[in-house]
N, C-alpha and C. Protein backbone atom coordinates (compact mmCIF):
# COMPACT_ATOMS: atom_id res chain seq x y z
N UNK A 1 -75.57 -22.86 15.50
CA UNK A 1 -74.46 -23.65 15.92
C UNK A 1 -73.26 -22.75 16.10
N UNK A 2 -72.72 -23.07 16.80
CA UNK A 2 -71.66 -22.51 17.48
C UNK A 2 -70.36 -22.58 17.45
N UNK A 3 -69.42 -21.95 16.59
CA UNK A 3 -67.68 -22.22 16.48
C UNK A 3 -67.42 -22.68 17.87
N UNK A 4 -66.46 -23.49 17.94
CA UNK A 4 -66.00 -23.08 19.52
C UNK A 4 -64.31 -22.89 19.14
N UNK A 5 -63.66 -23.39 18.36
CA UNK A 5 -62.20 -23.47 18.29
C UNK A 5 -61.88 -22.75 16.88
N UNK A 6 -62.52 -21.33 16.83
CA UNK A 6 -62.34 -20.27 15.79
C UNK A 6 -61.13 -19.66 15.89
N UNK A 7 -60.29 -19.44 14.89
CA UNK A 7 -59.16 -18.61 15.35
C UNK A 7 -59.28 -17.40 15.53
N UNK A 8 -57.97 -16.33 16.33
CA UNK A 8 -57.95 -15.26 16.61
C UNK A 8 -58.11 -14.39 15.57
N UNK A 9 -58.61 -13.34 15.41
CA UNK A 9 -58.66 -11.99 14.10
C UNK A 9 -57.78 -11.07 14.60
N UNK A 10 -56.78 -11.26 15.59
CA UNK A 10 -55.84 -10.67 15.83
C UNK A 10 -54.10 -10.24 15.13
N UNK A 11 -54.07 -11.80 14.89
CA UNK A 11 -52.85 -11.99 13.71
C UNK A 11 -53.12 -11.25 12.69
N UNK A 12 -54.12 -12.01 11.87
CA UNK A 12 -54.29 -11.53 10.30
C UNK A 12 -54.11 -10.43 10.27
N UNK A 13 -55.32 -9.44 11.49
CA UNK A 13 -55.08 -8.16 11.15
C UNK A 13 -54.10 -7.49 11.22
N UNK A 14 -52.93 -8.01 12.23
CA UNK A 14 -51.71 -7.07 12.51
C UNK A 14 -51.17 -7.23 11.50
N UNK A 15 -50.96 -8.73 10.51
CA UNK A 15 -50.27 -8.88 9.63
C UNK A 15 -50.72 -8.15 8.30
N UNK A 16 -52.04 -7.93 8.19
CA UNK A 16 -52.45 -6.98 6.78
C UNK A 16 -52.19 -5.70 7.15
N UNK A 17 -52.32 -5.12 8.30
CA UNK A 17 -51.74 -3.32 8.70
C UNK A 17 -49.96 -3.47 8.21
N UNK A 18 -49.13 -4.14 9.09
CA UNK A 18 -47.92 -4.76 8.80
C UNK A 18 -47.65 -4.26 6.95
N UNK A 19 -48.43 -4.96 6.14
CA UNK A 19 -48.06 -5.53 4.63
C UNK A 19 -48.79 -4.13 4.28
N UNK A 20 -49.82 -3.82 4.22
CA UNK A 20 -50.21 -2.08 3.70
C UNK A 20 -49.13 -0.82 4.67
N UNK A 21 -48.71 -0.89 5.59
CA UNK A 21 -47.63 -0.15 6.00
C UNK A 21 -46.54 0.25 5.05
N UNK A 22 -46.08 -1.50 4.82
CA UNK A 22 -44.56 -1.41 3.84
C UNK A 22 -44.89 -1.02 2.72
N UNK A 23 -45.93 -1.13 1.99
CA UNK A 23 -46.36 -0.48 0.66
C UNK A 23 -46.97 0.11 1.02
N UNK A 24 -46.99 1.19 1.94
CA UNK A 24 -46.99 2.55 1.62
C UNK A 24 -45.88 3.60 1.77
N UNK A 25 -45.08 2.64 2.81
CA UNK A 25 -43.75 3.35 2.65
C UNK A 25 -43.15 3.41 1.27
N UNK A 26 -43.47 2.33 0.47
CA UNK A 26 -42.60 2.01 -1.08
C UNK A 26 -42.99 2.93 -2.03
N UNK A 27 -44.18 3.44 -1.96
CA UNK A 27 -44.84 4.42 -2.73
C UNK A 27 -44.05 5.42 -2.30
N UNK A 28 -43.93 6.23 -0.86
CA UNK A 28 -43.51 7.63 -0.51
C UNK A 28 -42.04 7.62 -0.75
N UNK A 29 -41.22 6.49 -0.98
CA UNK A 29 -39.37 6.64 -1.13
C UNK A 29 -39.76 6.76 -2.71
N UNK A 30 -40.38 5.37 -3.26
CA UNK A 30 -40.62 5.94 -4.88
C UNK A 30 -41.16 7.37 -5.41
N UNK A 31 -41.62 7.85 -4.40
CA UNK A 31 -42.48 8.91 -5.02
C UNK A 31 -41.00 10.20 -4.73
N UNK A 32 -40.51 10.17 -3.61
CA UNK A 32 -39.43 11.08 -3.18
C UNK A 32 -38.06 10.82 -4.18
N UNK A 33 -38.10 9.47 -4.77
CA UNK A 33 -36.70 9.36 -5.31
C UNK A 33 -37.24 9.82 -7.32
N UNK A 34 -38.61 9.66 -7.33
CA UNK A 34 -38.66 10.08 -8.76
C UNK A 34 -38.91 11.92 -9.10
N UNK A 35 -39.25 12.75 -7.96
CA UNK A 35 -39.46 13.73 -7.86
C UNK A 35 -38.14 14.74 -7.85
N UNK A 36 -36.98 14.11 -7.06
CA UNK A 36 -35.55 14.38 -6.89
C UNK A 36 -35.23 15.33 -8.66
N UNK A 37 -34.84 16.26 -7.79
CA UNK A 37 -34.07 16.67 -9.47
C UNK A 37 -32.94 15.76 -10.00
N UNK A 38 -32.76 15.54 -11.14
CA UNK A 38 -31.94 14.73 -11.69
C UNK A 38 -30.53 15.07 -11.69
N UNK A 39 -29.35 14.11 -12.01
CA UNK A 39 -27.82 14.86 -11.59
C UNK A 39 -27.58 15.72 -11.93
N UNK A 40 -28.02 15.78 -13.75
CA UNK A 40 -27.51 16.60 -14.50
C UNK A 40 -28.00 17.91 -14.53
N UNK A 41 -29.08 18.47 -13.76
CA UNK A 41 -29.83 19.31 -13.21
C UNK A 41 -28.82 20.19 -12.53
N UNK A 42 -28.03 19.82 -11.63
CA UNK A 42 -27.11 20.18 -10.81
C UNK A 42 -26.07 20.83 -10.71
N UNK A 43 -25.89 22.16 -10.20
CA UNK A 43 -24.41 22.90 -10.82
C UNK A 43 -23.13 22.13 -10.53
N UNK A 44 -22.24 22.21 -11.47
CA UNK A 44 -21.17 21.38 -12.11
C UNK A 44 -20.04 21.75 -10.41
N UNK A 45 -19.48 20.50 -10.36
CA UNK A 45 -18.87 20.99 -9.33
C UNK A 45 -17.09 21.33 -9.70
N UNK A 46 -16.71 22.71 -9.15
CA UNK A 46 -15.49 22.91 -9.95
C UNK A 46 -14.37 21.69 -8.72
N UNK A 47 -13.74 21.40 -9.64
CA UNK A 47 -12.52 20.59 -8.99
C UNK A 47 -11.17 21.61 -8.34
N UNK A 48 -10.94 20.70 -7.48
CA UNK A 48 -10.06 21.22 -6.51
C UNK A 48 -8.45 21.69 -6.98
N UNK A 49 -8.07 22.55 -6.29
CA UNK A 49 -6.48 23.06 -7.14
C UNK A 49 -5.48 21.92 -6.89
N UNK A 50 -4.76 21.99 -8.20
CA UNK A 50 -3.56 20.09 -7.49
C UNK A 50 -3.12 20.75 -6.35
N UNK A 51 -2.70 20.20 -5.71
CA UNK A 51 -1.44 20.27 -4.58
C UNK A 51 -0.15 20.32 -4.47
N UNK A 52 0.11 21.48 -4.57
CA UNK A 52 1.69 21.12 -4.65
C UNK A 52 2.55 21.15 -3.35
N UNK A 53 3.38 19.52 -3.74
CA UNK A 53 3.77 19.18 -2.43
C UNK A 53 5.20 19.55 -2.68
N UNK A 54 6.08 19.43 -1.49
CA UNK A 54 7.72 19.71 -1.67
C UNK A 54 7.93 18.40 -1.52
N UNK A 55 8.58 17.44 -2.25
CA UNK A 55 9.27 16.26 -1.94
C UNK A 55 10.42 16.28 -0.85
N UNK A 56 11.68 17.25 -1.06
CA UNK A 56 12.77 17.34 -0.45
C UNK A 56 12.28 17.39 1.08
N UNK A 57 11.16 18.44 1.32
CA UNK A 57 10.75 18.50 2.43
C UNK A 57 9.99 17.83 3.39
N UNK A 58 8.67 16.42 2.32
CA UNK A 58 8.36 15.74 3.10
C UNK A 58 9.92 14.79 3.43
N UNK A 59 10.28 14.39 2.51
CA UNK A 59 11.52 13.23 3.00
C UNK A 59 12.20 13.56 4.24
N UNK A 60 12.58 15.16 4.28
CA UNK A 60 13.37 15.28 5.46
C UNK A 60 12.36 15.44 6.64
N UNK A 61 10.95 15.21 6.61
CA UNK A 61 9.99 15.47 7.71
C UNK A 61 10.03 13.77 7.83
N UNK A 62 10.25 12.88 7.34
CA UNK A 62 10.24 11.45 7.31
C UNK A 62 11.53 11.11 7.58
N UNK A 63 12.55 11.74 7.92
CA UNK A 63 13.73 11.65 8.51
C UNK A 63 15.33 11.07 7.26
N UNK A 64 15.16 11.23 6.04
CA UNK A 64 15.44 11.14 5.55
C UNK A 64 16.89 12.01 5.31
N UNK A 65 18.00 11.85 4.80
CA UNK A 65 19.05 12.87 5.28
C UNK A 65 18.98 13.66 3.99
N UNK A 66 19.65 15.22 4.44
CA UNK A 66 19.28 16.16 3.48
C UNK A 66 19.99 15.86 2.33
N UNK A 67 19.77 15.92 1.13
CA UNK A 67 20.35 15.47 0.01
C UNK A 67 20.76 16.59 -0.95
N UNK A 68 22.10 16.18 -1.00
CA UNK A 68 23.42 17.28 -1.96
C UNK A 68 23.05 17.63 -3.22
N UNK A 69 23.05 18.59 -3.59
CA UNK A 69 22.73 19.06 -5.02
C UNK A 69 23.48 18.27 -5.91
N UNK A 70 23.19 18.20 -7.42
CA UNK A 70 23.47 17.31 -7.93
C UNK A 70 24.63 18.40 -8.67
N UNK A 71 25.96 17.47 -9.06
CA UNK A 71 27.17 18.18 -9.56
C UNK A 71 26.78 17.97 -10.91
N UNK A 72 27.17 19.48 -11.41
CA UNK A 72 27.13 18.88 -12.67
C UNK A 72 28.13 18.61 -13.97
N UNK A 73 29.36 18.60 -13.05
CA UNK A 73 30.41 17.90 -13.81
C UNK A 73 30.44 16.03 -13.53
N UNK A 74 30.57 15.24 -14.26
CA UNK A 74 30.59 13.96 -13.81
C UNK A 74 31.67 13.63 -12.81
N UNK A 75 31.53 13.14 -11.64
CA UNK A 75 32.25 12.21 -10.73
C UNK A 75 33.12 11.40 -11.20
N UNK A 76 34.57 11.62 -10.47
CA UNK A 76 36.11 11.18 -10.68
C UNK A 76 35.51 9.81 -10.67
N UNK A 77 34.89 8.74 -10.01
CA UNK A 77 34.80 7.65 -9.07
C UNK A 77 33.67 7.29 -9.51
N UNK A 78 33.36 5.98 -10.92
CA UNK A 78 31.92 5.79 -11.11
C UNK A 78 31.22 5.23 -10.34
N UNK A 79 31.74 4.06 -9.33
CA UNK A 79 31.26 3.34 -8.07
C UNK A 79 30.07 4.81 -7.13
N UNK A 80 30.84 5.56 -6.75
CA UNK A 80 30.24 6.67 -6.36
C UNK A 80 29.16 7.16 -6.63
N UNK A 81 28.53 6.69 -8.00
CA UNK A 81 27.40 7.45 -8.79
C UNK A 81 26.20 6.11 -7.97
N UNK A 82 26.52 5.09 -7.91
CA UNK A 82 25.78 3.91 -7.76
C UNK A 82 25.69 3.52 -5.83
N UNK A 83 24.27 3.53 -6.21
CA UNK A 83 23.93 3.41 -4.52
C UNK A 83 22.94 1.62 -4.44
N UNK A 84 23.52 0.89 -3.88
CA UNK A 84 22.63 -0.52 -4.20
C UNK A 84 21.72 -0.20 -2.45
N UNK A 85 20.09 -0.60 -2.96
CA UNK A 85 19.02 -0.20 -1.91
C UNK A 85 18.79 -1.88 -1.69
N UNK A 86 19.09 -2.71 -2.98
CA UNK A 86 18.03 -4.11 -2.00
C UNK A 86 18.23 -5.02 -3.67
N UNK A 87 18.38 -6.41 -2.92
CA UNK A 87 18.97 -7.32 -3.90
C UNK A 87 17.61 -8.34 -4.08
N UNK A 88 17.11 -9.19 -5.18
CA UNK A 88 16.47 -10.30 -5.48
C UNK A 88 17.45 -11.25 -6.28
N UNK A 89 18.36 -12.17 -5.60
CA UNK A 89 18.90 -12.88 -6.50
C UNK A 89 18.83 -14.58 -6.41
N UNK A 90 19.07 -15.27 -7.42
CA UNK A 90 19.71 -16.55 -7.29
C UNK A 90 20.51 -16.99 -7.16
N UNK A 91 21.28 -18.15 -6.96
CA UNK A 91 22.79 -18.71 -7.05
C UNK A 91 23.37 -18.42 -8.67
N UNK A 92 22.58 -18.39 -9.70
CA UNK A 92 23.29 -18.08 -10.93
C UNK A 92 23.90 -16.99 -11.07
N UNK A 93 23.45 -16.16 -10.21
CA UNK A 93 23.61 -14.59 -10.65
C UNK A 93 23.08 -13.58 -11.24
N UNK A 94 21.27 -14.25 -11.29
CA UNK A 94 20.38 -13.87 -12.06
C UNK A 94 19.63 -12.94 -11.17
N UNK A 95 18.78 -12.20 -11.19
CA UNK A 95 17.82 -11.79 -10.36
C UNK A 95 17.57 -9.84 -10.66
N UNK A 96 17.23 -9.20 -9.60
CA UNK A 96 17.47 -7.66 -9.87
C UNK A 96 17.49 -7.42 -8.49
N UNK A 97 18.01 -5.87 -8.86
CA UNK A 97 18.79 -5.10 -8.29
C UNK A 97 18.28 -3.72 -7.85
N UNK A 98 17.77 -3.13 -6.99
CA UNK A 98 17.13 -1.65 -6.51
C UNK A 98 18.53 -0.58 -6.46
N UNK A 99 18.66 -0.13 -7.69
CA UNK A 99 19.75 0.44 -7.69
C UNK A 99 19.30 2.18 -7.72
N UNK A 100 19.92 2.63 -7.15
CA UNK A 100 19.77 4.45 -7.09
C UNK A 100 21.31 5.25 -7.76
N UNK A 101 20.77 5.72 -8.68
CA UNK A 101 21.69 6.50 -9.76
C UNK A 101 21.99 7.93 -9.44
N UNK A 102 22.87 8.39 -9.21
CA UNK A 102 22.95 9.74 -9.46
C UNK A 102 22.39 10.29 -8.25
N UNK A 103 21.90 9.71 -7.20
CA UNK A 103 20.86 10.66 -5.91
C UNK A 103 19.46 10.71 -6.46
N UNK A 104 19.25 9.42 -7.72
CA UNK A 104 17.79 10.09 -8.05
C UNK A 104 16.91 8.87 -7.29
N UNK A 105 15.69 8.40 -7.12
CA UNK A 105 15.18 7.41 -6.99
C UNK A 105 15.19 6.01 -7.20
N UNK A 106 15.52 5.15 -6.35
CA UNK A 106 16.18 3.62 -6.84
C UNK A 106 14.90 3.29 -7.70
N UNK A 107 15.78 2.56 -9.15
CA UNK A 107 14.92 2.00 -9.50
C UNK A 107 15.10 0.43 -9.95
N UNK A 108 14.27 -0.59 -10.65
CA UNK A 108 14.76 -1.96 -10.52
C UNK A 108 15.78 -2.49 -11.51
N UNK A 109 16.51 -2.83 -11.41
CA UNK A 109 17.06 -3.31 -12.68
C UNK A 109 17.40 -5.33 -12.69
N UNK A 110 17.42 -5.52 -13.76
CA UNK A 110 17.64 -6.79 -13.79
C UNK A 110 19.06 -7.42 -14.70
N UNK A 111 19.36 -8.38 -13.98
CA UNK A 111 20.75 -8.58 -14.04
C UNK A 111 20.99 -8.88 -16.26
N UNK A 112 21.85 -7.64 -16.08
CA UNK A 112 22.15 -7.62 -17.71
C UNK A 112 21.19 -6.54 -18.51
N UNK A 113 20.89 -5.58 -17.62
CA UNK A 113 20.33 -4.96 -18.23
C UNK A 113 21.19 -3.31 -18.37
N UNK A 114 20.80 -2.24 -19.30
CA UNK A 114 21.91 -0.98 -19.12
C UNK A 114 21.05 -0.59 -18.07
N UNK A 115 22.39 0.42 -17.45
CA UNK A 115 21.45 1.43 -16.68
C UNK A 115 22.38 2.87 -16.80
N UNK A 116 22.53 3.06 -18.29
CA UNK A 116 22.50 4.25 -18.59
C UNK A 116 23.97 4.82 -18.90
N UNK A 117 24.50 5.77 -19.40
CA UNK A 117 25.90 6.15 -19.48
C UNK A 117 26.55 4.96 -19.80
N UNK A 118 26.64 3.84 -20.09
CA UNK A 118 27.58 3.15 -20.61
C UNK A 118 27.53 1.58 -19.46
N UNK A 119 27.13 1.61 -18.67
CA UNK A 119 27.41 0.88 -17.48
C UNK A 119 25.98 -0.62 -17.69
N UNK A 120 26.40 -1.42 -17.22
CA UNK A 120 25.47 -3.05 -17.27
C UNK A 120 25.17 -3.38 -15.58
N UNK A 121 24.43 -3.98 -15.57
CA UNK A 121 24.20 -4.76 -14.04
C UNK A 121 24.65 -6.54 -14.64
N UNK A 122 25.55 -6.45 -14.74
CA UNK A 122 26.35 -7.68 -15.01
C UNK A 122 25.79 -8.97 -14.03
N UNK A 123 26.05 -9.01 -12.42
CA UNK A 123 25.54 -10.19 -11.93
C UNK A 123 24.87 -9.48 -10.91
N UNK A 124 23.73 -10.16 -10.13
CA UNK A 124 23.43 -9.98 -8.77
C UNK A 124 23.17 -11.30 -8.37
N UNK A 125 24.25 -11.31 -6.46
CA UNK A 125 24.91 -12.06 -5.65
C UNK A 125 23.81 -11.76 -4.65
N UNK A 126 23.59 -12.65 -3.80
CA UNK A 126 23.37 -13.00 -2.27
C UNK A 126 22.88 -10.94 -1.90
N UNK A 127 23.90 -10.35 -1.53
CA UNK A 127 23.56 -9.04 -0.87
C UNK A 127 24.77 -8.54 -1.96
N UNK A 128 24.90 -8.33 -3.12
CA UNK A 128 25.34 -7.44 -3.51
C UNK A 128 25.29 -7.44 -4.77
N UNK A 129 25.66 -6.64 -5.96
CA UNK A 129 25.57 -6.69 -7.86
C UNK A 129 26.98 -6.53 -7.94
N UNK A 130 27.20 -6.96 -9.17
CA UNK A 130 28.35 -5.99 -10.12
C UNK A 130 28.22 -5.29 -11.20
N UNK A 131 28.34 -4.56 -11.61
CA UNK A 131 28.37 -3.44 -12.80
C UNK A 131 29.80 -3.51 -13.30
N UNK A 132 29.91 -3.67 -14.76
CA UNK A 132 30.60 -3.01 -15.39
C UNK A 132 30.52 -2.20 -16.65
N UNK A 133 30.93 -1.80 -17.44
CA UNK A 133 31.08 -0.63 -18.33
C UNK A 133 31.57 -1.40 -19.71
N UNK A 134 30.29 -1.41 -20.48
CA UNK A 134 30.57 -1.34 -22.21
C UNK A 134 32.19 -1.04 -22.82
N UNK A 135 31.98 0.55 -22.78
CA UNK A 135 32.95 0.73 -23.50
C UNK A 135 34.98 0.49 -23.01
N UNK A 136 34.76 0.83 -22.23
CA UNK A 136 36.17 0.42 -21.49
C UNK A 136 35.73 -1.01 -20.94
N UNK A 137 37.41 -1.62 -20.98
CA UNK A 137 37.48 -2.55 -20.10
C UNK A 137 38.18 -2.51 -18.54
N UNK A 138 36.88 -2.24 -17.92
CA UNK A 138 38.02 -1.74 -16.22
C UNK A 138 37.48 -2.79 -16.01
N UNK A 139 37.42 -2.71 -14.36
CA UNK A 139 37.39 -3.66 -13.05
C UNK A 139 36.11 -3.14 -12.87
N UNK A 140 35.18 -4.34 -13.01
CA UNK A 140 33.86 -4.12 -12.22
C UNK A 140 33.81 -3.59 -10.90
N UNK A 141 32.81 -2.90 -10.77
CA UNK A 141 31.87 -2.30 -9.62
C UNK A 141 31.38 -3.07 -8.88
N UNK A 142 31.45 -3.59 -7.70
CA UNK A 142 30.87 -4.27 -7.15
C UNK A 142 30.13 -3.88 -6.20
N UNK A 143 29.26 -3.21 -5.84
CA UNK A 143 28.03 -2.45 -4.74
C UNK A 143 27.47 -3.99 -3.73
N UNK A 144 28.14 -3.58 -2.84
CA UNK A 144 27.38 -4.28 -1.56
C UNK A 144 26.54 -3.88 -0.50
N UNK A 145 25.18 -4.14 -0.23
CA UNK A 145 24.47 -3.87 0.67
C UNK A 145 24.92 -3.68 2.41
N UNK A 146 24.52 -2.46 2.93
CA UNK A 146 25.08 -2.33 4.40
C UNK A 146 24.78 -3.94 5.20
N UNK A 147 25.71 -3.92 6.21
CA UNK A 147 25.69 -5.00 6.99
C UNK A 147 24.06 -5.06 7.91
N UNK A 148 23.77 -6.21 8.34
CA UNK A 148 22.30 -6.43 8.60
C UNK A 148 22.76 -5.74 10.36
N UNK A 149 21.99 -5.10 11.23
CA UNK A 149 22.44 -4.37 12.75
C UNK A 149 20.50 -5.21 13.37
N UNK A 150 21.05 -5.51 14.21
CA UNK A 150 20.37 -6.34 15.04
C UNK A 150 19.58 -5.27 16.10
N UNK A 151 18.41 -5.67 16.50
CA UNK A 151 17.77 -4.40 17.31
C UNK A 151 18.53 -4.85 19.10
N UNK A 152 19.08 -3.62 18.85
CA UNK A 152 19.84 -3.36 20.48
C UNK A 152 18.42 -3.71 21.46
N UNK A 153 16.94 -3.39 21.31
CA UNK A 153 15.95 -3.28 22.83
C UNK A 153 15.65 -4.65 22.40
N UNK A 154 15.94 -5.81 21.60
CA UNK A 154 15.18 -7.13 21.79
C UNK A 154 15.97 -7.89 23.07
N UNK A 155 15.31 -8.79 23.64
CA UNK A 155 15.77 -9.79 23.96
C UNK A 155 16.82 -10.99 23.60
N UNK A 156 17.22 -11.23 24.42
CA UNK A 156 18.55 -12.55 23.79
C UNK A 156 17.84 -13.84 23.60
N UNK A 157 17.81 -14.22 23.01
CA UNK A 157 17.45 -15.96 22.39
C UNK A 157 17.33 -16.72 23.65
N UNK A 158 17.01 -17.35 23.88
CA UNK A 158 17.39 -18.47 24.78
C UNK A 158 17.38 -19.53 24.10
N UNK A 159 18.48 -20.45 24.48
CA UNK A 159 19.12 -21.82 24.24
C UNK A 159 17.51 -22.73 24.35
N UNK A 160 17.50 -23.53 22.78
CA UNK A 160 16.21 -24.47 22.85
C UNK A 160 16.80 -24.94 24.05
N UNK A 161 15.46 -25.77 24.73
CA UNK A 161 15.38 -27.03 25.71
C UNK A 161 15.07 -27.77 24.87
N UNK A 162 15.19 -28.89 25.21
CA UNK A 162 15.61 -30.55 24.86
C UNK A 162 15.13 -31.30 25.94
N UNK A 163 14.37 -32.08 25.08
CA UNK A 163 13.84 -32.95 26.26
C UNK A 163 14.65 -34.01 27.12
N UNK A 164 14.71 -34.19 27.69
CA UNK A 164 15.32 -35.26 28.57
C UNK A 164 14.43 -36.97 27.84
N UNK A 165 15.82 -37.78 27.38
CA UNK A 165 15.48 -38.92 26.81
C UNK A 165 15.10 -39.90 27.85
């Protein structure tokens, strides 16, 4: 008697060559990755020399303006010592202050806190702080942020349209 509607021996077989293929590849990566000399096998790798960079010089390659040696008698004018970079405040007068001391790096301060030699960050306003000084009683410092300059190449606004009622 006679099959007549036998299936193909074509599949199976591609599919068992297929499945002994991939396990035999799994054997030859296993066999290559356990044979590998191990890390610690490996000469030690020496580390690289630090780098020494010039600060003064990247800044002025970043366009930064060249910056004055530092005096080292103290400044007639304490306002002078205090450079305000950028304000976070509230309506109370609470908030901090990116203040730069001396020509050194702004750093943050928060309202009422020292910042060194005798001096407080008393309030910070909208775009500006005040500082005054512990031991004397002068007239606060008041450091205000440069005025905001609008980009000269933009375009002008145009007037909303409004719909016609």
């Amino acid at each position: 008697m006679a099959v007549l509607n036998a299936p193909a021996p074509w599949p199976s077989a591609v599919g068992t060559a297929l499945l002994w293929a991939a396990a035999a590849g799994s054997v030859v990566f296993w066999a290559f990755r356990l044979s590998a000399p191990a890390e610690s096998a490996l000469p030690p790798v020496a580390a690289p020399a630090p780098v020494q960079t010039d600060a003064a010089g990247v800044a002025r390659l970043l366009g930064a303006p060249a910056a004055a040696a530092p005096a080292s008698s103290p400044q007639a004018d304490p306002a002078s010592r205090f450079r305000l970079l950028g304000v976070v405040a509230d309506d109370l007068g609470r908030g901090a202050a990116l203040i730069a001391i001396d020509g050194k790096p702004a750093r943050p301060y928060r309202a009422g806190a020292s910042l060194g030699d005798g001096h407080v960050l008393q309030a910070v306003e909208g775009r500006s702080a005040r500082i005054v000084a512990d031991s004397a009683p002068t007239a606060p410092i008041v450091l205000e942020l440069p005025a905001l300059v609008r980009a000269q190449n933009a375009p002008p606004r145009a007037a909303p349209v409004l719909p016609n009622p």
